[in-house]
Protein backbone atom coordinates (compact mmCIF):
# COMPACT_ATOMS: atom_id res chain seq x y z
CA UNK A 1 -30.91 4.60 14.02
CA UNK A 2 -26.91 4.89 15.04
CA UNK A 3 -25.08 4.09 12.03
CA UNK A 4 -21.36 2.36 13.16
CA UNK A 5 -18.48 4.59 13.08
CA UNK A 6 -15.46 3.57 11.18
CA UNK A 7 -12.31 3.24 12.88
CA UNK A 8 -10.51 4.90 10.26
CA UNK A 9 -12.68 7.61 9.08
CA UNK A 10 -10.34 9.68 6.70
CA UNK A 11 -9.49 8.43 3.15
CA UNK A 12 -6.07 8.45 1.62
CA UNK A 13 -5.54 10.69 -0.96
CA UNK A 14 -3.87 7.77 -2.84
CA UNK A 15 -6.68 5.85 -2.12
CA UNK A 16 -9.16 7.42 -5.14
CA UNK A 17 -6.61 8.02 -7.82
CA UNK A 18 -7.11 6.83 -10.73
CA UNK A 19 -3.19 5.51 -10.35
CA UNK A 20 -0.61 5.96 -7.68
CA UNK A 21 2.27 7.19 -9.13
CA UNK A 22 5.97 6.06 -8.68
CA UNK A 23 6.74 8.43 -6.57
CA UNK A 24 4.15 8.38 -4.02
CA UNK A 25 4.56 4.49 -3.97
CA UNK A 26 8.59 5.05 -3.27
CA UNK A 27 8.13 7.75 -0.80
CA UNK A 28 5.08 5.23 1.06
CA UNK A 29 7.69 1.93 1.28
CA UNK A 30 10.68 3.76 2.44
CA UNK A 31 8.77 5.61 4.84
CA UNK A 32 6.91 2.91 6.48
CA UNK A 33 9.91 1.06 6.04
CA UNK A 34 11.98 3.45 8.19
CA UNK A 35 9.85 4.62 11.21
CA UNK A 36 8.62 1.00 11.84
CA UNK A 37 12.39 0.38 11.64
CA UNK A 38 12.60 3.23 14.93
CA UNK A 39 13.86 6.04 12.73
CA UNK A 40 13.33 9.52 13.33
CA UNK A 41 10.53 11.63 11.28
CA UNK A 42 13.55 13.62 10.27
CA UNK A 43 16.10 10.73 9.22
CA UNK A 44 12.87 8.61 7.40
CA UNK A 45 12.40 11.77 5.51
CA UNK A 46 15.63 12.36 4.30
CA UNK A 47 15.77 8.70 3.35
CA UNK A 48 12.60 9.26 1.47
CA UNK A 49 14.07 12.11 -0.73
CA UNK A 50 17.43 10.03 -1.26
CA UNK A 51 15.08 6.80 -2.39
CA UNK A 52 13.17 8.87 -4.98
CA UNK A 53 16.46 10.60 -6.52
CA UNK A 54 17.89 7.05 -7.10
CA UNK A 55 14.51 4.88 -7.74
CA UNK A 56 12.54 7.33 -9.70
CA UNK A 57 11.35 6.50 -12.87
CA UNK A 58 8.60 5.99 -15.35
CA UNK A 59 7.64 2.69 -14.90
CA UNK A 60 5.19 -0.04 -16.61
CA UNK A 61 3.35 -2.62 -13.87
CA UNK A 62 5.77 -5.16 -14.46
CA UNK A 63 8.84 -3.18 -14.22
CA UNK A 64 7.46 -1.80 -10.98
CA UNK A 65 8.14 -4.95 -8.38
CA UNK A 66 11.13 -5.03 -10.19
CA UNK A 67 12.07 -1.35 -8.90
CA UNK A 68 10.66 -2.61 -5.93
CA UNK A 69 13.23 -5.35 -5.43
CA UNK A 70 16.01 -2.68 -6.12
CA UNK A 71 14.37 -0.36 -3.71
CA UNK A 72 14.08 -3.09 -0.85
CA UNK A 73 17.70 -3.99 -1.26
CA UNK A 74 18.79 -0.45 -1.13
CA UNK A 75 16.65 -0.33 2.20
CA UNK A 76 18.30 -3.11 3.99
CA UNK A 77 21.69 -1.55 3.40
CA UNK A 78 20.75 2.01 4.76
CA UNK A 79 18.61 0.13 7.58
CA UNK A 80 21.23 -2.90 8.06
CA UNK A 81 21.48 -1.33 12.17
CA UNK A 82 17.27 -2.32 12.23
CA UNK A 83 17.81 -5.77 12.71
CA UNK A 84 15.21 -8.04 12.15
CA UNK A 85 12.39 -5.71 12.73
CA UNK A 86 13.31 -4.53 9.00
CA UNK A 87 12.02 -8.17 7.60
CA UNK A 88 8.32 -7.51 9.36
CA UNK A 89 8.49 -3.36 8.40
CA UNK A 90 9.28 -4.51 4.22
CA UNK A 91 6.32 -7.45 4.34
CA UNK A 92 4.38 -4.99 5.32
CA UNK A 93 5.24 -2.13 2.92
CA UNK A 94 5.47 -4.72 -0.24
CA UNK A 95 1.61 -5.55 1.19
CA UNK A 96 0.56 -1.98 0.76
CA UNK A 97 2.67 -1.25 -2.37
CA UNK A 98 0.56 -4.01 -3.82
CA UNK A 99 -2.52 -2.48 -2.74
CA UNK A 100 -1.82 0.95 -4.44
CA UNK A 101 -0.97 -1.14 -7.47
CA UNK A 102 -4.51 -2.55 -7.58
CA UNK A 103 -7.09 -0.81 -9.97
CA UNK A 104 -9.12 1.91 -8.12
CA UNK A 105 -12.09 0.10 -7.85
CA UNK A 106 -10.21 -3.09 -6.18
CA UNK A 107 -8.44 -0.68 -3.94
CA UNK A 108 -11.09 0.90 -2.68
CA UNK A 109 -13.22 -2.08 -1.93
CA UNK A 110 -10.21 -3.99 -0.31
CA UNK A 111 -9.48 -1.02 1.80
CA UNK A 112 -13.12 -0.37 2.87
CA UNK A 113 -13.18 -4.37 3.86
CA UNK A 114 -10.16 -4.73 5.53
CA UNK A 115 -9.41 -1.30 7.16
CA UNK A 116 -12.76 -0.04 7.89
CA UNK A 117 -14.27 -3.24 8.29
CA UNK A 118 -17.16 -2.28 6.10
CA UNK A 119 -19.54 -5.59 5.33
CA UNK A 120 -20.38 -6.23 1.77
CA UNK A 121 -23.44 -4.50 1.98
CA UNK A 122 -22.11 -1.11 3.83
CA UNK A 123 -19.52 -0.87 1.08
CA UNK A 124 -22.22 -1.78 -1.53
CA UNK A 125 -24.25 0.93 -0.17
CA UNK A 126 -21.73 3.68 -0.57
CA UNK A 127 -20.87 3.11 -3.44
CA UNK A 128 -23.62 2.32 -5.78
CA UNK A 129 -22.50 -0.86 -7.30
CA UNK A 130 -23.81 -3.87 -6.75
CA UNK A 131 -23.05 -6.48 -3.84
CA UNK A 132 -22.00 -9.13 -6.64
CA UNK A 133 -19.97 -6.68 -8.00
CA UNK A 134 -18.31 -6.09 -4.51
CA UNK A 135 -17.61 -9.33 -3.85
CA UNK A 136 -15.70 -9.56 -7.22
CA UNK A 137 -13.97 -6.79 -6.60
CA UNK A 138 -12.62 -8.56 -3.47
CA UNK A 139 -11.90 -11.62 -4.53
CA UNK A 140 -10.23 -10.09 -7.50
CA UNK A 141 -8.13 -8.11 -5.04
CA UNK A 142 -7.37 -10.35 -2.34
CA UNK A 143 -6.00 -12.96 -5.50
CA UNK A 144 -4.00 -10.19 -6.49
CA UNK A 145 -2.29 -9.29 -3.33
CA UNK A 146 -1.71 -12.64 -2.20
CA UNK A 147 -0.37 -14.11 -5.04
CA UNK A 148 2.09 -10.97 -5.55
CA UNK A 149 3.14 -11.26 -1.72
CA UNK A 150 3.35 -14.74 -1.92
CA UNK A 151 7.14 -14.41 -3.43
């Protein structure tokens, strides 16, 4: 029997921790941020190390899309030369900050659905728990993400 292949086959590291930490979530936005914004590997890293230094701090859930909102307005003023392609690059960034705010086992099962386009039952499969409990975790998920995006 051929079992499918998945498009994207290798995990993110952030992907299984327990919790992303402020740091990795800064250095993900700002990077996204600045090569879907056409800047160089060189300049988006450089931009990433100036982003932590400012926005880097411990942070509770609810203070974090509040440093979120300061590091998105910091982002437009580095990136002002982007143009509008900056509005599409932060959508997308706040979408996957949201994600790596999600409890591991959403996470996982939101990024098993919607990037490997794993069914119910394949992601039920690898991981043990149940397909009720997968479709909870989904639900729970998807609520989560697009009510926090939704602003």
């Amino acid at each position: 029997m051929l079992k499918r292949r998945s498009p994207v086959s290798d995990i993110p590291r952030w992907l299984g921790d327990t919790a992303v930490s402020p740091g990795d979530r800064i250095v993900l936005l700002t990077y996204h941020v600045a090569r879907r914004t056409g800047s160089s590997r060189r300049r988006s890293g450089r931009l990433c190390r100036d982003m932590l230094r400012r926005h880097l701090e411990e942070q509770t859930p609810a203070r974090d899309r509040r440093n979120r909102a300061r590091l998105i307005a910091a982002l437009r003023i580095q990136l002002k030369h982007a143009g509008p392609d900056v509005d599409t690059a932060i959508r997308d960034a706040v979408l996957w900050d949201e994600v790596a705010l999600l409890p591991p086992r959403q996470r996982y099962a939101l990024w098993a659905a919607v990037v490997r386009h794993d069914s119910v039952a394949e992601i039920s499969r690898s991981t043990g728990w149940t397909p009720p409990q997968v479709s909870r975790l989904l639900r729970a998920a998807l609520m989560t993400v697009g009510r926090s995006t939704a602003d």
